[in-house]
Protein backbone atom coordinates (compact mmCIF):
# COMPACT_ATOMS: atom_id res chain seq x y z
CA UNK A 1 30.54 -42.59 -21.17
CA UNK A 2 28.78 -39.94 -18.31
CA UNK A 3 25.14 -39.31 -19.37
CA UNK A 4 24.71 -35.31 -20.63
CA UNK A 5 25.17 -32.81 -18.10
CA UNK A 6 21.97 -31.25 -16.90
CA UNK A 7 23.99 -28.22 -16.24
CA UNK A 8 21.77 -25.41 -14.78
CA UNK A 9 23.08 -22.14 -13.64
CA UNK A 10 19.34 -20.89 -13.15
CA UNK A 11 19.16 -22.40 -9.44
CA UNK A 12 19.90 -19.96 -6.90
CA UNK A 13 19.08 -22.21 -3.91
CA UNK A 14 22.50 -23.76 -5.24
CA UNK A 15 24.20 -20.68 -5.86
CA UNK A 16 23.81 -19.37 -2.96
CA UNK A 17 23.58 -21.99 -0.36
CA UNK A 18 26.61 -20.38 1.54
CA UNK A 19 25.66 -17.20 1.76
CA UNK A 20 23.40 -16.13 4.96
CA UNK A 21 20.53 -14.04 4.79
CA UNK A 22 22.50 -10.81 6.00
CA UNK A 23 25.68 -11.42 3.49
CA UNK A 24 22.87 -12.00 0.18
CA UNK A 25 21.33 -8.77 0.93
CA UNK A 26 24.74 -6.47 1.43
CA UNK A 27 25.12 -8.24 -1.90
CA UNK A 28 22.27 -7.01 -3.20
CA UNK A 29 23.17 -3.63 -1.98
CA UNK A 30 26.52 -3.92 -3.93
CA UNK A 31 25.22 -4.81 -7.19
CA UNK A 32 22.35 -2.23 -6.85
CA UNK A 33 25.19 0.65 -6.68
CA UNK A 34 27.48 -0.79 -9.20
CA UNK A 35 24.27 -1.16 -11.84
CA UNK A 36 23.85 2.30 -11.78
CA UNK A 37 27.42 3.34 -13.55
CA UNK A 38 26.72 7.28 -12.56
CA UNK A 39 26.31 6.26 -8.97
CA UNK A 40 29.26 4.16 -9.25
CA UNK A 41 31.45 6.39 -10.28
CA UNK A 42 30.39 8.97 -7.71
CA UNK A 43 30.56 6.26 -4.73
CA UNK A 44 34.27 4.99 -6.35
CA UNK A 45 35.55 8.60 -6.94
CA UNK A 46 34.28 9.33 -3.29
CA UNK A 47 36.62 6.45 -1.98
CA UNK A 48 39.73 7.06 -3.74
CA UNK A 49 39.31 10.84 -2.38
CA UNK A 50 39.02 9.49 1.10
CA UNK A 51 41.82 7.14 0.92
CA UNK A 52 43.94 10.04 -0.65
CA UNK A 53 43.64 12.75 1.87
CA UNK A 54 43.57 9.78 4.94
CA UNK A 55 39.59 9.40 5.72
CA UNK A 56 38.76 6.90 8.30
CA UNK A 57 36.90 4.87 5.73
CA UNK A 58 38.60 1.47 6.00
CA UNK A 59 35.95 0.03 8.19
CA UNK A 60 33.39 0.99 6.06
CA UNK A 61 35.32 -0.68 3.00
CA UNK A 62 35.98 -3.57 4.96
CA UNK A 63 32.33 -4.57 5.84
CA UNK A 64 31.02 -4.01 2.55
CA UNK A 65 33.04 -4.48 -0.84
CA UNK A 66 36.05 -5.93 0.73
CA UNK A 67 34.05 -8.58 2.57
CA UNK A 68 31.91 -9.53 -0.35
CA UNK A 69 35.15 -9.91 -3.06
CA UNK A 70 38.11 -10.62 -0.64
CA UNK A 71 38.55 -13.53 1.59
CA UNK A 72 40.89 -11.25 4.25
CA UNK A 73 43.73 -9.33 4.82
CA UNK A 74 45.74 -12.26 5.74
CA UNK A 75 46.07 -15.79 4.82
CA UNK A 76 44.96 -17.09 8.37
CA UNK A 77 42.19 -14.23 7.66
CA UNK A 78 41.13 -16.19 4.41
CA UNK A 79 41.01 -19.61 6.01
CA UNK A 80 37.39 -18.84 7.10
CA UNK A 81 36.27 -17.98 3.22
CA UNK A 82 38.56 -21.13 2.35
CA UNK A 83 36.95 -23.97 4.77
CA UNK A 84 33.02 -22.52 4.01
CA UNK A 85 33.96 -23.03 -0.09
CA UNK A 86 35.55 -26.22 0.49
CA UNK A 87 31.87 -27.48 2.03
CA UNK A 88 30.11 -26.88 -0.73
CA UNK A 89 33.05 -28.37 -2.94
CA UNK A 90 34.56 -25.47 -4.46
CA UNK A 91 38.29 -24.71 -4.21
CA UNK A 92 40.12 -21.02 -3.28
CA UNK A 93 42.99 -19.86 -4.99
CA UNK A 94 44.42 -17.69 -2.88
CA UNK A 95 45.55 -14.52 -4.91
CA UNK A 96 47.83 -11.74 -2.44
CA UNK A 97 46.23 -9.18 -4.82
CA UNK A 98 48.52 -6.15 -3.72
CA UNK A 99 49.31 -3.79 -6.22
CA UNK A 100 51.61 -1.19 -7.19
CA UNK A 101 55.23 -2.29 -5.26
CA UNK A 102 57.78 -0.19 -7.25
CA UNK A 103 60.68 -1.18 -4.69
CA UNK A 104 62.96 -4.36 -4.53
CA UNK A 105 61.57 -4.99 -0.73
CA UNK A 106 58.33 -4.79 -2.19
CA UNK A 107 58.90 -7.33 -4.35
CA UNK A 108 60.36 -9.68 -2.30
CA UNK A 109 57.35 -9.23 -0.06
CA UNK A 110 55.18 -11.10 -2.46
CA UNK A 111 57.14 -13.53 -3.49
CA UNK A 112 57.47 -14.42 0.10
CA UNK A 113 53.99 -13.93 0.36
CA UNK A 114 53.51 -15.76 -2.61
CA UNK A 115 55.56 -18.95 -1.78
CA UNK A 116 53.98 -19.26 2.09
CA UNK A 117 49.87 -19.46 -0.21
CA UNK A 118 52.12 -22.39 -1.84
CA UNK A 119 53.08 -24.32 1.57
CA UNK A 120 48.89 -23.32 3.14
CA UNK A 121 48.04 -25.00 -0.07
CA UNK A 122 49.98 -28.02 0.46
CA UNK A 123 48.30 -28.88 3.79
CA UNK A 124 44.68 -27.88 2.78
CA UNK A 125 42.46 -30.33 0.52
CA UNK A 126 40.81 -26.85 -0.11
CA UNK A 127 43.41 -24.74 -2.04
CA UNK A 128 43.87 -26.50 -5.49
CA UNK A 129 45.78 -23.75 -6.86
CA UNK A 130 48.15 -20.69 -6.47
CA UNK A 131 48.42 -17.42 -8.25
CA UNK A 132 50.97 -14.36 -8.69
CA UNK A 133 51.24 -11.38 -11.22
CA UNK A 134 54.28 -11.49 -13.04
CA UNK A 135 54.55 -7.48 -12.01
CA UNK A 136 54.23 -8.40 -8.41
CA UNK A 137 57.66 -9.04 -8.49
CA UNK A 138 59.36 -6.94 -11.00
CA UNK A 139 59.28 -2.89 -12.13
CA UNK A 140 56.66 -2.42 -15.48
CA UNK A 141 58.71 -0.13 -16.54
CA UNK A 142 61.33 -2.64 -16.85
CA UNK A 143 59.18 -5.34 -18.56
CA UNK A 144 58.41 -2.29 -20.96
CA UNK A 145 62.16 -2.14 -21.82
CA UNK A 146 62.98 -5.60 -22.27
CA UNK A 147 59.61 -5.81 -23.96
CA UNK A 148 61.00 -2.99 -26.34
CA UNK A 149 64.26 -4.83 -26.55
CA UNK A 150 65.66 -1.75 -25.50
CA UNK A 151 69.59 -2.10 -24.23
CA UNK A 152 69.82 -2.43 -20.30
CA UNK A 153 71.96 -0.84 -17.83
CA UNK A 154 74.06 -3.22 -15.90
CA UNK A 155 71.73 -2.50 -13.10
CA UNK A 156 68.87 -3.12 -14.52
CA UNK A 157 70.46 -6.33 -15.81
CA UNK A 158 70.84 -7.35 -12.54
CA UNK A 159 67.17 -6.60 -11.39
CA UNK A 160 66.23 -8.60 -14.60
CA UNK A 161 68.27 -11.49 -13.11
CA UNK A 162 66.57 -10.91 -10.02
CA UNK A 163 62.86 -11.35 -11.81
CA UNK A 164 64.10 -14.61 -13.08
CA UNK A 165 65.28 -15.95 -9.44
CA UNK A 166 61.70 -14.56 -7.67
CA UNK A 167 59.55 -16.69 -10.46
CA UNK A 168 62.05 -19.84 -10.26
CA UNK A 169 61.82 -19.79 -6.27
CA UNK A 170 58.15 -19.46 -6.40
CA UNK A 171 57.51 -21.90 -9.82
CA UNK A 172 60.06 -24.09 -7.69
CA UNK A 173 58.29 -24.30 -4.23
CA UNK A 174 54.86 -24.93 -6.32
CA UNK A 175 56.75 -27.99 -8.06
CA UNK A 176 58.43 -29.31 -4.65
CA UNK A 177 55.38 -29.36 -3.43
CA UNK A 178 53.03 -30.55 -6.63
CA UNK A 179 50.56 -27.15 -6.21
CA UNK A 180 49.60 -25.60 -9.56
CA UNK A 181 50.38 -22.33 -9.92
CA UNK A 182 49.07 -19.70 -12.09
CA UNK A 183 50.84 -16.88 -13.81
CA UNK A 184 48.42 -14.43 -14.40
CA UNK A 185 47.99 -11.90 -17.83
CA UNK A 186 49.67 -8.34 -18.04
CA UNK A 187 49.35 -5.90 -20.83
CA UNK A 188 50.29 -6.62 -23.93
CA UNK A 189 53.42 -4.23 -23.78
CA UNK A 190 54.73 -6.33 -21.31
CA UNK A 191 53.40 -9.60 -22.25
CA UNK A 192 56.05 -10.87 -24.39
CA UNK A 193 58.37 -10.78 -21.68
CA UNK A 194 56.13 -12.46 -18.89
CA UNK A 195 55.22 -15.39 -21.68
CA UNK A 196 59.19 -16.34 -21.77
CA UNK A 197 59.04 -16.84 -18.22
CA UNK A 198 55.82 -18.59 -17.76
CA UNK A 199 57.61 -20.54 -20.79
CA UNK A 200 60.83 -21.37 -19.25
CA UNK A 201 59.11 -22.80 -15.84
CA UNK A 202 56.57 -24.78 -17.99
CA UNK A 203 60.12 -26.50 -19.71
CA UNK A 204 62.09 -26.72 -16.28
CA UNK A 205 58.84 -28.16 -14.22
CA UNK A 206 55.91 -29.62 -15.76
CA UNK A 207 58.12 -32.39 -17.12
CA UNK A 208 55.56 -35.47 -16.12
CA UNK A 209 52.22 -33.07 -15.56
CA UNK A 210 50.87 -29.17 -15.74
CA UNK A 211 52.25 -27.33 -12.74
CA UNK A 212 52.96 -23.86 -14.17
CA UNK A 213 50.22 -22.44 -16.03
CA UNK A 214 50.23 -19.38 -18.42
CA UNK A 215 47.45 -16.96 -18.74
CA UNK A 216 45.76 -16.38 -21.94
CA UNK A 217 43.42 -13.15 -22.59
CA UNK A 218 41.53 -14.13 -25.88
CA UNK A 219 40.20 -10.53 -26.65
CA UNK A 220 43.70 -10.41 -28.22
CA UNK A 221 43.85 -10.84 -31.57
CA UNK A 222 47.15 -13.03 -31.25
CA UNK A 223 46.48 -15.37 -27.70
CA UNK A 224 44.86 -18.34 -29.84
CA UNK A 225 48.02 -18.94 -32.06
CA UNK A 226 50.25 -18.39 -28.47
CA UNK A 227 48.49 -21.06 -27.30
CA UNK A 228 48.43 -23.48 -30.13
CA UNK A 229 52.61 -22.23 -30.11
CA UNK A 230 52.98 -22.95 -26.57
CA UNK A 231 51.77 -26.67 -27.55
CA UNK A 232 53.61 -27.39 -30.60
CA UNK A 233 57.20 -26.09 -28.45
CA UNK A 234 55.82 -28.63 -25.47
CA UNK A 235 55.23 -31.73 -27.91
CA UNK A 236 58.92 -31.18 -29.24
CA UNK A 237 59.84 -30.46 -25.63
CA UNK A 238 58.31 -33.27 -24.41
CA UNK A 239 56.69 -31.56 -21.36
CA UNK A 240 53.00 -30.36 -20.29
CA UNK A 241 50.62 -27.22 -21.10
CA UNK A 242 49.19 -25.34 -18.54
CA UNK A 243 46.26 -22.82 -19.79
CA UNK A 244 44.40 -20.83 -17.89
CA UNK A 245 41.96 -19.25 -20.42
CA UNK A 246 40.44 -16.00 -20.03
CA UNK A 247 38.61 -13.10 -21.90
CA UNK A 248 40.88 -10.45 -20.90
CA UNK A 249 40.81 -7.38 -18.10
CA UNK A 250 42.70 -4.63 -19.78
CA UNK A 251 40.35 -4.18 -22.96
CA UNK A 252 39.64 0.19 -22.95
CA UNK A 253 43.60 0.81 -22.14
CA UNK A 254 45.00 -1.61 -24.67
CA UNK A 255 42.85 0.24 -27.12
CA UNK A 256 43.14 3.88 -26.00
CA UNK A 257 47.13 3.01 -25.97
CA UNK A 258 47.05 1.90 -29.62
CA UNK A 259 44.96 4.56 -30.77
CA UNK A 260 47.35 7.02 -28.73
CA UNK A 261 50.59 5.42 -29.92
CA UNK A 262 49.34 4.91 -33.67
CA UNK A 263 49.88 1.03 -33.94
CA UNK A 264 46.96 -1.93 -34.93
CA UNK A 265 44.70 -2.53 -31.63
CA UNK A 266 45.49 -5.94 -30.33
CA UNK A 267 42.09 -6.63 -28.94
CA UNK A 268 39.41 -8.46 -31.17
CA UNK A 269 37.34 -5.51 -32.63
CA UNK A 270 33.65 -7.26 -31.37
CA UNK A 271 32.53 -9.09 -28.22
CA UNK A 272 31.58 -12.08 -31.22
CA UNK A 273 35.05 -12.26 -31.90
CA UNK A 274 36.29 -12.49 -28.59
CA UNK A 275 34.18 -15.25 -27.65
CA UNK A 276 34.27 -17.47 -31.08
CA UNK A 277 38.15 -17.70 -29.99
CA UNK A 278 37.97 -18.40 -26.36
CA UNK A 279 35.58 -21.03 -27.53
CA UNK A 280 37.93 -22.35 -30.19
CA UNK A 281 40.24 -22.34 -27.36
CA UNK A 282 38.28 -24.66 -25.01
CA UNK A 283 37.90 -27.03 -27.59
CA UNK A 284 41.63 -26.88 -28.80
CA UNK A 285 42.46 -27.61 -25.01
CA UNK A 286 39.97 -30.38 -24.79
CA UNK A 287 41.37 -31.61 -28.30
CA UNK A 288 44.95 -31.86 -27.20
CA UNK A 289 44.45 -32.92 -23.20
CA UNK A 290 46.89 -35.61 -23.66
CA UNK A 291 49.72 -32.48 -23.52
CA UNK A 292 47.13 -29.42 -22.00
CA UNK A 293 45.87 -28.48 -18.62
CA UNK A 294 43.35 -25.79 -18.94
CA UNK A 295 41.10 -24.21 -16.59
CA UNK A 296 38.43 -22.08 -17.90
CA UNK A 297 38.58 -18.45 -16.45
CA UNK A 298 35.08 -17.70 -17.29
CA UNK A 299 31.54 -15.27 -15.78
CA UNK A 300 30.46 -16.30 -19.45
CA UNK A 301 27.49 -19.06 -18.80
CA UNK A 302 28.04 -20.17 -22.28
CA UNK A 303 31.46 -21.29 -22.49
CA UNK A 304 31.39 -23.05 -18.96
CA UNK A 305 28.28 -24.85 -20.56
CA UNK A 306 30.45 -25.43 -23.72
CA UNK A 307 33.50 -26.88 -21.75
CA UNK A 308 31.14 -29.23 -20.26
CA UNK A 309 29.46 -30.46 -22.72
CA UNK A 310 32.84 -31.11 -24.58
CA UNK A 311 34.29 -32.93 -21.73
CA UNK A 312 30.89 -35.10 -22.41
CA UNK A 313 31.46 -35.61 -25.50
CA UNK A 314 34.70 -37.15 -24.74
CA UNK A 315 33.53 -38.97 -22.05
CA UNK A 316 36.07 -37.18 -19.94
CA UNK A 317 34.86 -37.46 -16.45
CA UNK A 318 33.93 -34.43 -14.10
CA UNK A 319 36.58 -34.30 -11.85
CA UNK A 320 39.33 -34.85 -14.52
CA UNK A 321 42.26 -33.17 -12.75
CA UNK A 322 43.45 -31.25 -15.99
CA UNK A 323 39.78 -29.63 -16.39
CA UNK A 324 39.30 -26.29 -14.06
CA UNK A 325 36.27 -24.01 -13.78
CA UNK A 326 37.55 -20.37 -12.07
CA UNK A 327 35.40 -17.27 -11.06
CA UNK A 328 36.13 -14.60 -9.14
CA UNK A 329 34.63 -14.66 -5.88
CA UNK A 330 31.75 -12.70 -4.96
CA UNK A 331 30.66 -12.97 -8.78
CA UNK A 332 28.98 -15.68 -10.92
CA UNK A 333 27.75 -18.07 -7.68
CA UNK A 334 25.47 -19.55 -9.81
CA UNK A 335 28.53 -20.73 -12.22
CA UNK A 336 30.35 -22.15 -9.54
CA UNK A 337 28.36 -23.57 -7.33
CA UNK A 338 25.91 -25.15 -9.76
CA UNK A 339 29.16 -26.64 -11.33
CA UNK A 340 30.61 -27.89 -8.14
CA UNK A 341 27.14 -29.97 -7.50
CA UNK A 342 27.48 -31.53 -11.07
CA UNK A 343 30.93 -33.33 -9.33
CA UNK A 344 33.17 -30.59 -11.89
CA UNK A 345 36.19 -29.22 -9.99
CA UNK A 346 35.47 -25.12 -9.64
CA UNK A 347 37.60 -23.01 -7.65
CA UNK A 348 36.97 -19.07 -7.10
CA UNK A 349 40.02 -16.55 -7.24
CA UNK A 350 39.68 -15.24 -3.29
CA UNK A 351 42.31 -11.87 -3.13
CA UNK A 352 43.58 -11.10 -0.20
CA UNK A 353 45.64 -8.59 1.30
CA UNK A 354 45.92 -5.18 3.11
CA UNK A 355 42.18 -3.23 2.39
CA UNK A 356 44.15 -0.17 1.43
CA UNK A 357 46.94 -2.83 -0.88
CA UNK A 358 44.03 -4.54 -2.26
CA UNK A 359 41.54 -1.10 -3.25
CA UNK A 360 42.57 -1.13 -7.18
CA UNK A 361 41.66 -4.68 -6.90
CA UNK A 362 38.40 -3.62 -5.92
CA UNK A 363 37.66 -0.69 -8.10
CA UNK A 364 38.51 -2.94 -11.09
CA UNK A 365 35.39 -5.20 -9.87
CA UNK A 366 33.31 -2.37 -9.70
CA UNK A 367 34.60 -0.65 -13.10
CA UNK A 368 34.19 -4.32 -14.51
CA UNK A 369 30.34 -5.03 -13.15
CA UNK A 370 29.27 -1.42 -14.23
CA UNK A 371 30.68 -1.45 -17.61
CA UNK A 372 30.28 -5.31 -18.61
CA UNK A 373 27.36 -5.24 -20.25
CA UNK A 374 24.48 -7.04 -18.28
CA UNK A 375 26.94 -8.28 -15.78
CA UNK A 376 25.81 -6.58 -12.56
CA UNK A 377 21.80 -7.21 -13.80
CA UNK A 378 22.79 -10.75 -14.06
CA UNK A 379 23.90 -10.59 -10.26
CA UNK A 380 20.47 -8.75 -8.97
CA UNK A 381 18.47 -10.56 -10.92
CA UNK A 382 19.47 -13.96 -9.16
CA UNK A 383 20.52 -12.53 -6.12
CA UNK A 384 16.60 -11.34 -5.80
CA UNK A 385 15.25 -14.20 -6.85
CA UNK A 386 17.21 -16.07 -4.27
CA UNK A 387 15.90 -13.33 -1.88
CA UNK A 388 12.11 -13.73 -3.05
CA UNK A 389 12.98 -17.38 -2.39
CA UNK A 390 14.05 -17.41 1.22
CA UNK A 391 11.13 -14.94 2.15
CA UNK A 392 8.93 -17.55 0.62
CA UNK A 393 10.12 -20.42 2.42
């Protein structure tokens, strides 16, 4: 049995050992605008203008937000980001976070995209998973329809058909070549039908361990009883869980939708809610390991503590390979790197892509950190005491 963890996440000497003097304070200059949601908005509304009407503001982009939350605009871009993480013994998962393809050759851009993060993964110690969106690859408005179990057109049959093939090449490759690989969240109007397809891959390839793993968002009322589902239908199935566990990015449109549209809101109605069943969650994971993989999608210090001290418990040892710690990166350092030292295996989402492709990426981050309560304070506040720190020593 391992002795307690004497988790920290108060040591910024740890959080920040990989960051240089210059890259902690444009940090600090980042979290300084986003904590300020008026100036924010302003310096966010200011971009999307100049992107709109063609302003020569990529460079400026590029050395400040982009650089602190994206690893590149290419995967050879990202190796740089990849190989200083895998020093300090955190993992990348390499996320091709481009957004908004409406057009078949769009689509089959990322899956391509998509399948070559699976074979960089395969010959790098330091890329423990892979990631795509579900709507990467396929038209919302479609998902919406079969969602709605509205009647298709024959084309749209055969685009549906064509969804299918895109996530059984890429679930495929990831199997082939024994790399995880995440299927991230969507809305929950278009949930459903992402869920049988995360579903179908978890039946056809995690038949002797967790390769495909589903996303689960547990500000929604109904993601604790998908997941306990998903593990009664793999104990009959006789195959493997994959969880990624989350708290969930869509929270003010999933409620302004059901407000607008005059059904029940699907999202828990308090933050206590929200977090009592993410936490029920880690522990049903840790409960039934023999059949789940989970990996704890978490900037909450609490419930990466609580994972940990549950894998105690057990006496489950830190680098169990079916128990993940994720964070974005550029956010929560002093998660991941604090849980790296303890010998847990952390790895930080690093997007990548175009800087124009990969701006909604980026203006969630900043939307997120202004309106998460506390969550841009908690940066500063460690970021200048790591500052205070250095100028010390």
């Amino acid at each position: 049995m391992e002795s307690r963890p004497q988790l920290s996440f108060e040591d910024t000497s740890v959080a920040f050992s990989y960051k240089s003097d210059a890259e902690l304070k444009k940090a600090n200059f980042i979290f300084s605008l986003v904590n300020y949601p008026s100036v924010s908005k302003m310096a966010t509304g200011a971009v999307k203008f100049a992107f709109a009407v063609g302003l020569p503001v990529k460079g400026l982009i590029r050395t400040t937000a982009f650089d602190h939350f994206c690893g590149g605009e290419t995967i050879d871009e990202a190796a740089e980001t990849t190989d200083k993480l895998g020093k300090y013994h955190v993992g990348t998962i390499l996320d091709y976070s481009v957004e908004g393809e409406e057009t078949e050759e769009g689509f089959e851009q990322t899956t391509r995209e998509t399948i070559l993060t699976i074979e960089k993964a395969h010959t790098s110690k330091n890329i423990p998973f892979c990631v795509f969106k579900v709507t990467g690859l396929a038209s919302f408005a479609l998902l919406e329809k079969i969602q709605a179990n509205e009647k298709l057109t024959v084309p749209e049959e055969a685009a549906y058909e064509k969804i299918k093939e895109r996530v059984n090449r890429i679930c495929g490759k990831a199997a082939e070549y024994k790399v995880p690989m995440l299927i991230d969240a969507e809305e929950t109007w278009i949930q459903e039908p992402v869920d049988a397809l995360a579903y179908a891959m978890m039946e056809k390839y995690n038949r002797t361990e967790a390769i495909v793993f589903n996303t689960y968002q547990l500000y929604r009322t109904a993601s604790l009883q998908n997941l306990k589902d998903a593990h009664a239908a793999a104990d009959r199935g006789n195959y493997y869980v994959g969880a990624k566990l989350v708290r969930g990015a869509y929270m003010e449109k999933e409620r302004a939708r059901a407000e607008k549209m005059g059904y029940e809101s699907p999202i828990h109605p308090t933050k206590e809610a929200t977090d009592a069943a993410f936490n029920e969650a880690l522990q049903f994971c840790v409960d039934n390991r023999e059949r789940i993989s989970v990996m704890c999608g978490s900037h909450n210090e609490y419930s990466n503590l609580l994972l940990a001290q549950l894998m105690d418990k057990h006496g489950i040892s830190h680098n169990d390979k079916r128990f993940w710690f994720a964070q974005l990166y550029g956010m929560s350092d002093n998660i991941s790197f604090n849980l790296a030292k303890a010998g847990y295996n952390v790895a930080k989402y690093v997007p990548y892509g175009p800087v124009k492709s990969v701006m909604p990426y980026l203006l969630r981050r900043a939307d997120e950190n202004t309106s998460v309560a506390g969550q841009s304070s908690r940066e500063l506040i460690l970021i200048r005491k790591e500052l205070k720190r250095r100028k010390k020593g």
